[in-house]
PDB file of N, CA and C in Angstrom:
ATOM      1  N   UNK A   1      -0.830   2.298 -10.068  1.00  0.00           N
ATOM      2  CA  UNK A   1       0.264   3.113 -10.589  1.00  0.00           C
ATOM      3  C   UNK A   1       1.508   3.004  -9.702  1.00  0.00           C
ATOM      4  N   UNK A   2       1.143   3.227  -7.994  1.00  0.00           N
ATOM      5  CA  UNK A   2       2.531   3.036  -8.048  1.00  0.00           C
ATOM      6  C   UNK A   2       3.403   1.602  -7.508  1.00  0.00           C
ATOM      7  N   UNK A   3       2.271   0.432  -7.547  1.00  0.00           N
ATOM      8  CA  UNK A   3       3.256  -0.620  -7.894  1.00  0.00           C
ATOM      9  C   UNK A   3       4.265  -0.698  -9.066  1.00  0.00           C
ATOM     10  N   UNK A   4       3.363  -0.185  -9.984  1.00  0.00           N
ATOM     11  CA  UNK A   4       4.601  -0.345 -11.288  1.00  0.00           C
ATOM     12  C   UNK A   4       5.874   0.335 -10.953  1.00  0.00           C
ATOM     13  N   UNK A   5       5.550   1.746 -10.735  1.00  0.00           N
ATOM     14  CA  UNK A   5       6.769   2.662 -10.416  1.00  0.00           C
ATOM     15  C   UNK A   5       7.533   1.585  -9.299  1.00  0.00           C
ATOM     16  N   UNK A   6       7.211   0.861  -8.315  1.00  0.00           N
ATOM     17  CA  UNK A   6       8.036   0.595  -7.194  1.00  0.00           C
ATOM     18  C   UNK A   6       9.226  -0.675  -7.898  1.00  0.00           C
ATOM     19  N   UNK A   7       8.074  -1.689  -8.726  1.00  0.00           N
ATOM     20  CA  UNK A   7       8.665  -2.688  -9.370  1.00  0.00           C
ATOM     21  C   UNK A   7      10.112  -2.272 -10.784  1.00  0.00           C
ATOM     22  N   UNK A   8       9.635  -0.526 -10.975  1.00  0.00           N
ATOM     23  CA  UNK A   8      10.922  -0.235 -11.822  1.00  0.00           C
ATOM     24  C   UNK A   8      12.015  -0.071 -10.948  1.00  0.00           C
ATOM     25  N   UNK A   9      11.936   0.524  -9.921  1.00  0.00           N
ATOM     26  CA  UNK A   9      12.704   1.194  -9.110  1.00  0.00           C
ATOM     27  C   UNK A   9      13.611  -0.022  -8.894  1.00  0.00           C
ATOM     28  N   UNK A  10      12.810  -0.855  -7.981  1.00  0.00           N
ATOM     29  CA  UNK A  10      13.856  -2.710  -7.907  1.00  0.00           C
ATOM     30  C   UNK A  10      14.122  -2.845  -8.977  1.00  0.00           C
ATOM     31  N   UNK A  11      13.594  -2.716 -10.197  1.00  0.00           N
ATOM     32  CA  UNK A  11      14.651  -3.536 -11.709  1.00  0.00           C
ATOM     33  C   UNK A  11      15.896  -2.510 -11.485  1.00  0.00           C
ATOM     34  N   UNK A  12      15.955  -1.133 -11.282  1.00  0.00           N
ATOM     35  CA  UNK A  12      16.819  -0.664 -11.753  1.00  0.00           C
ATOM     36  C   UNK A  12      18.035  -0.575 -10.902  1.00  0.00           C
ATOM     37  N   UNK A  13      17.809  -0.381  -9.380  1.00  0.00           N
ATOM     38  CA  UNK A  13      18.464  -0.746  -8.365  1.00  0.00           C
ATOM     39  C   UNK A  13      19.333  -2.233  -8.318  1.00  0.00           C
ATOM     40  N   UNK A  14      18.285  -3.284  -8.867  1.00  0.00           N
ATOM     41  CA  UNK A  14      18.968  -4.072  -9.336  1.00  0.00           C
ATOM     42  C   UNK A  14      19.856  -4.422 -10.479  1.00  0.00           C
ATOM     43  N   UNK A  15      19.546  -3.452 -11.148  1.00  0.00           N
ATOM     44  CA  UNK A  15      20.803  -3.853 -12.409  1.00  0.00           C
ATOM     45  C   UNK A  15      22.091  -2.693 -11.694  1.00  0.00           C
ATOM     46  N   UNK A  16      22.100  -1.864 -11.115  1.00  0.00           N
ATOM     47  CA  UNK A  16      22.963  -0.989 -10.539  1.00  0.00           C
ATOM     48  C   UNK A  16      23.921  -2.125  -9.643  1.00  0.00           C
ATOM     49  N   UNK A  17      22.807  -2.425  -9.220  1.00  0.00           N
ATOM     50  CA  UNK A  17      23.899  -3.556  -7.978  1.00  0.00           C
ATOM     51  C   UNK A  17      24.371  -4.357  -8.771  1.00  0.00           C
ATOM     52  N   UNK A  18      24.069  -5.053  -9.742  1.00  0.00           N
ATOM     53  CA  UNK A  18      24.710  -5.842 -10.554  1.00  0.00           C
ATOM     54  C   UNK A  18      25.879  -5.222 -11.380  1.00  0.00           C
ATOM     55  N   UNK A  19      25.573  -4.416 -11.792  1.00  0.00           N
ATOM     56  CA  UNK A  19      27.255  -3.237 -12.560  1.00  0.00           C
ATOM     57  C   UNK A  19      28.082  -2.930 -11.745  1.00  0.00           C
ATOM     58  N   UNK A  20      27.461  -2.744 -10.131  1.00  0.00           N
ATOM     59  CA  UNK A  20      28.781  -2.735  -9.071  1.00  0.00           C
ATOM     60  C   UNK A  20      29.588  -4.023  -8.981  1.00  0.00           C
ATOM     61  N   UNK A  21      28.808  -4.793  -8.886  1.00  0.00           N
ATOM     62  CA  UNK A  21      29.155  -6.553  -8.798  1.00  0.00           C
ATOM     63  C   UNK A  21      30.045  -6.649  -9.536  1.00  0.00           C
ATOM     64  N   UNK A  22      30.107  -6.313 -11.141  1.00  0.00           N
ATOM     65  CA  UNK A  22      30.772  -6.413 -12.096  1.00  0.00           C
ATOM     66  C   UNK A  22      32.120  -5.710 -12.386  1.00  0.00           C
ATOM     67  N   UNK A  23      32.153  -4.924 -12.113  1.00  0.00           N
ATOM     68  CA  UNK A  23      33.027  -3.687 -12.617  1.00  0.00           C
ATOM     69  C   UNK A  23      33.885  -3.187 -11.240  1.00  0.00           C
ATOM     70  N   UNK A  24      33.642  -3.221 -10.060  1.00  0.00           N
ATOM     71  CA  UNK A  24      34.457  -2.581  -9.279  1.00  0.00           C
ATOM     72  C   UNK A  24      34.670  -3.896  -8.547  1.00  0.00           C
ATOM     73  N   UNK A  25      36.179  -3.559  -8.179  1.00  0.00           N
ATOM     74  CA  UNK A  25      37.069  -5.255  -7.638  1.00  0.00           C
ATOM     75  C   UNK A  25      36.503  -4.901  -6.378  1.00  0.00           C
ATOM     76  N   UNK A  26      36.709  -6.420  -5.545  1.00  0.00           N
ATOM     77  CA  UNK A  26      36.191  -6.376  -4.228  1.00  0.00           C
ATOM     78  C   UNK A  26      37.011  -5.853  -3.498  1.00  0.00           C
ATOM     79  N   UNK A  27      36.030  -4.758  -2.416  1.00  0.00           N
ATOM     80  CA  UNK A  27      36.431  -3.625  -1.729  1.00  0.00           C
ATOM     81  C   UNK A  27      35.420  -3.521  -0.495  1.00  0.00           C
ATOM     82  N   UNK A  28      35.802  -3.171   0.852  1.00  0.00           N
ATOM     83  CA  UNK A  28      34.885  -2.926   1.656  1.00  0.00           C
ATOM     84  C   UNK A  28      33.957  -1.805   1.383  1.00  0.00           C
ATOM     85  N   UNK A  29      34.208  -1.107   0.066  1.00  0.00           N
ATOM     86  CA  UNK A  29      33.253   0.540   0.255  1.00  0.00           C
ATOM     87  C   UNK A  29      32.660  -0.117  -0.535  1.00  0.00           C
ATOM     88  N   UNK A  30      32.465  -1.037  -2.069  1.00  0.00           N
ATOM     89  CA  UNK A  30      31.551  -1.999  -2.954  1.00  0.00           C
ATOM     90  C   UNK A  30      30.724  -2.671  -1.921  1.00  0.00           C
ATOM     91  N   UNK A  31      31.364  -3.679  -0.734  1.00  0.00           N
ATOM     92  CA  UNK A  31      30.248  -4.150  -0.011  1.00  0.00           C
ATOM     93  C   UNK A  31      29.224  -3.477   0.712  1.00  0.00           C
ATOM     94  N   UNK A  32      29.811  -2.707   1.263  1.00  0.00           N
ATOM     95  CA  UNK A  32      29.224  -1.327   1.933  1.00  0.00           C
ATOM     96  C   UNK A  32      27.588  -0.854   0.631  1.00  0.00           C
ATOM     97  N   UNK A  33      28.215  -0.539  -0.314  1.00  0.00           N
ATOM     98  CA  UNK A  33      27.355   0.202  -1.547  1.00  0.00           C
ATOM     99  C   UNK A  33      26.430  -0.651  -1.661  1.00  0.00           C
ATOM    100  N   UNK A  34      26.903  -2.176  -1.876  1.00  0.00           N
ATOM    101  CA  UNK A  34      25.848  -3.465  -2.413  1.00  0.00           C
ATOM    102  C   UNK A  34      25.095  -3.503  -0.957  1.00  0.00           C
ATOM    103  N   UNK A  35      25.382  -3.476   0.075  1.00  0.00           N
ATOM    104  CA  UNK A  35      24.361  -3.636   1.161  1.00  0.00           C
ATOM    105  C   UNK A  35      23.527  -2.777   1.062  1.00  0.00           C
ATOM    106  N   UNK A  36      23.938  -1.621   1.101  1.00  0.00           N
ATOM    107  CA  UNK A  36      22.607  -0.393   1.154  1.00  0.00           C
ATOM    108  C   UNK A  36      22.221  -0.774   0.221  1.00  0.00           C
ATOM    109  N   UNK A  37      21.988  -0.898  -1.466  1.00  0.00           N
ATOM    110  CA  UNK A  37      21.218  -1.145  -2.196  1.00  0.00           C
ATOM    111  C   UNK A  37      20.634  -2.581  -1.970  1.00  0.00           C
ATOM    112  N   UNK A  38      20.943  -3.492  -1.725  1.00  0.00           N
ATOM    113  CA  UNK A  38      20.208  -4.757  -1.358  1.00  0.00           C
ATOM    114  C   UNK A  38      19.229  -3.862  -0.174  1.00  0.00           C
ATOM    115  N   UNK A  39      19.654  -3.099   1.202  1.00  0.00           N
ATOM    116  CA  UNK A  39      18.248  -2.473   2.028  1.00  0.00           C
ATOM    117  C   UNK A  39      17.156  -2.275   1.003  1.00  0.00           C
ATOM    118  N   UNK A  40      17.971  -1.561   0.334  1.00  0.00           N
ATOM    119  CA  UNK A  40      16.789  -0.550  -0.620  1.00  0.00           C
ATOM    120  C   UNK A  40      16.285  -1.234  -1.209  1.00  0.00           C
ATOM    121  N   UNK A  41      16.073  -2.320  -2.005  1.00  0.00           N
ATOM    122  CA  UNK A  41      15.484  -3.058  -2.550  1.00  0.00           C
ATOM    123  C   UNK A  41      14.093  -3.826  -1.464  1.00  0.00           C
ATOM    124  N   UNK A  42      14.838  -4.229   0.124  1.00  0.00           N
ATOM    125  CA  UNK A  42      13.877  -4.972   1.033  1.00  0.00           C
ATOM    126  C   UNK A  42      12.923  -3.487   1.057  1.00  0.00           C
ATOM    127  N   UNK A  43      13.341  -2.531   1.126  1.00  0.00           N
ATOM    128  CA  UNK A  43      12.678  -1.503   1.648  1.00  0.00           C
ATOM    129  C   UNK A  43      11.293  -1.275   0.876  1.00  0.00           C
ATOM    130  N   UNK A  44      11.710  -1.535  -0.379  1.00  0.00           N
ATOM    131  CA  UNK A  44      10.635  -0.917  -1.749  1.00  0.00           C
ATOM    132  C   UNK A  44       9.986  -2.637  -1.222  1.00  0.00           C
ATOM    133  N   UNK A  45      10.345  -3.564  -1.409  1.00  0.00           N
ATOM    134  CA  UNK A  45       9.690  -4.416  -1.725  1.00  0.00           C
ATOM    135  C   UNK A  45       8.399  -4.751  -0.481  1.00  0.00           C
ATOM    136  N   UNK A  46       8.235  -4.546   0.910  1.00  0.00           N
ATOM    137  CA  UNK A  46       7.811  -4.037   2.176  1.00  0.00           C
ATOM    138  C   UNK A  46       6.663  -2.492   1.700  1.00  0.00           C
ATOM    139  N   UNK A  47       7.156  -1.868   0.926  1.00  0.00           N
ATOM    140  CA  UNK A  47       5.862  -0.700   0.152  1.00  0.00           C
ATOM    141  C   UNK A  47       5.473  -0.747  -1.221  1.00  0.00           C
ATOM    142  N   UNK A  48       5.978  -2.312  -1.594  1.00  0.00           N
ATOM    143  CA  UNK A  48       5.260  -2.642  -2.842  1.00  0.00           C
ATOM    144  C   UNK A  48       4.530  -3.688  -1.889  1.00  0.00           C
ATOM    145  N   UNK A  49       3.760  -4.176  -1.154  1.00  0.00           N
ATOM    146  CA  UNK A  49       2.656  -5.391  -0.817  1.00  0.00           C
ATOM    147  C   UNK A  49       2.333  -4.000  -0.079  1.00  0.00           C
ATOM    148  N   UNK A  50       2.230  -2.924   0.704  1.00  0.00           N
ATOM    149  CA  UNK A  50       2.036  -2.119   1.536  1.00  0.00           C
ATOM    150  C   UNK A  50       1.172  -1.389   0.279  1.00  0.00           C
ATOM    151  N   UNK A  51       1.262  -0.844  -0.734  1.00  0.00           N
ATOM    152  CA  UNK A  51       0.756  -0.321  -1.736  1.00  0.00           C
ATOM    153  C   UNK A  51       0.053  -1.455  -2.431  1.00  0.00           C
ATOM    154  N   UNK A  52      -0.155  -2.960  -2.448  1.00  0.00           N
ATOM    155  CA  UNK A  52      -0.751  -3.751  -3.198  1.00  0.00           C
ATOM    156  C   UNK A  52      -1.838  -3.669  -2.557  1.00  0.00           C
ATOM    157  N   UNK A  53      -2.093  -3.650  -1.344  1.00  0.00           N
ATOM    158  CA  UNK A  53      -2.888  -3.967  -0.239  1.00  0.00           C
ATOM    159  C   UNK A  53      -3.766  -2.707   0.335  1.00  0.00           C
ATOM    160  N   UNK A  54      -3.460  -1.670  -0.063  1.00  0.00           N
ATOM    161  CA  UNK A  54      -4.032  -0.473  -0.481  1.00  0.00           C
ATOM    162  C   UNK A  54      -5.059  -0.236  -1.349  1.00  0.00           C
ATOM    163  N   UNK A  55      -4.220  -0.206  -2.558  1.00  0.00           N
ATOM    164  CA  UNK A  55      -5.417  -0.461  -3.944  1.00  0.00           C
ATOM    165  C   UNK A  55      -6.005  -1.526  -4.048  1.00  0.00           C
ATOM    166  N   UNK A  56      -6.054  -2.645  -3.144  1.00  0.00           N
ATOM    167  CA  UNK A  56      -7.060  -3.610  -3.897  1.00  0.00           C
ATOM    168  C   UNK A  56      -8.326  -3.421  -3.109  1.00  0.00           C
ATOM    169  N   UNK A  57      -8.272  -2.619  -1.809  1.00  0.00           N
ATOM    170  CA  UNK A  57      -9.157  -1.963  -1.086  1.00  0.00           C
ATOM    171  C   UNK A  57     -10.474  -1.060  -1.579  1.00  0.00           C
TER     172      UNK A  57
END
């Protein structure tokens, strides 16, 4: 269960970062925004194998 939840979380984080990409002109507070969400993405993805590796236990 909560791989799935983790793997929505990155789709959706990722389409967010992608609508920033899109829509707001380049700006140091956009790069700023796209970095923390790119963290957040390494972050989930580090407790999605952390949670794979759990349940297969």
């Amino acid at each position: 269960m909560i791989p799935k939840i983790i793997v929505w979380l990155v789709l959706l984080i990722a389409a967010i970062n992608l609508a920033i990409g899109l829509w707001i002109p380049e700006s140091p507070a956009r790069t700023t925004v796209s970095s923390i969400l790119l963290g957040l993405i390494v972050l989930l993805g580090v407790g999605y194998f952390i949670a794979l590796r759990r349940s297969s236990k």
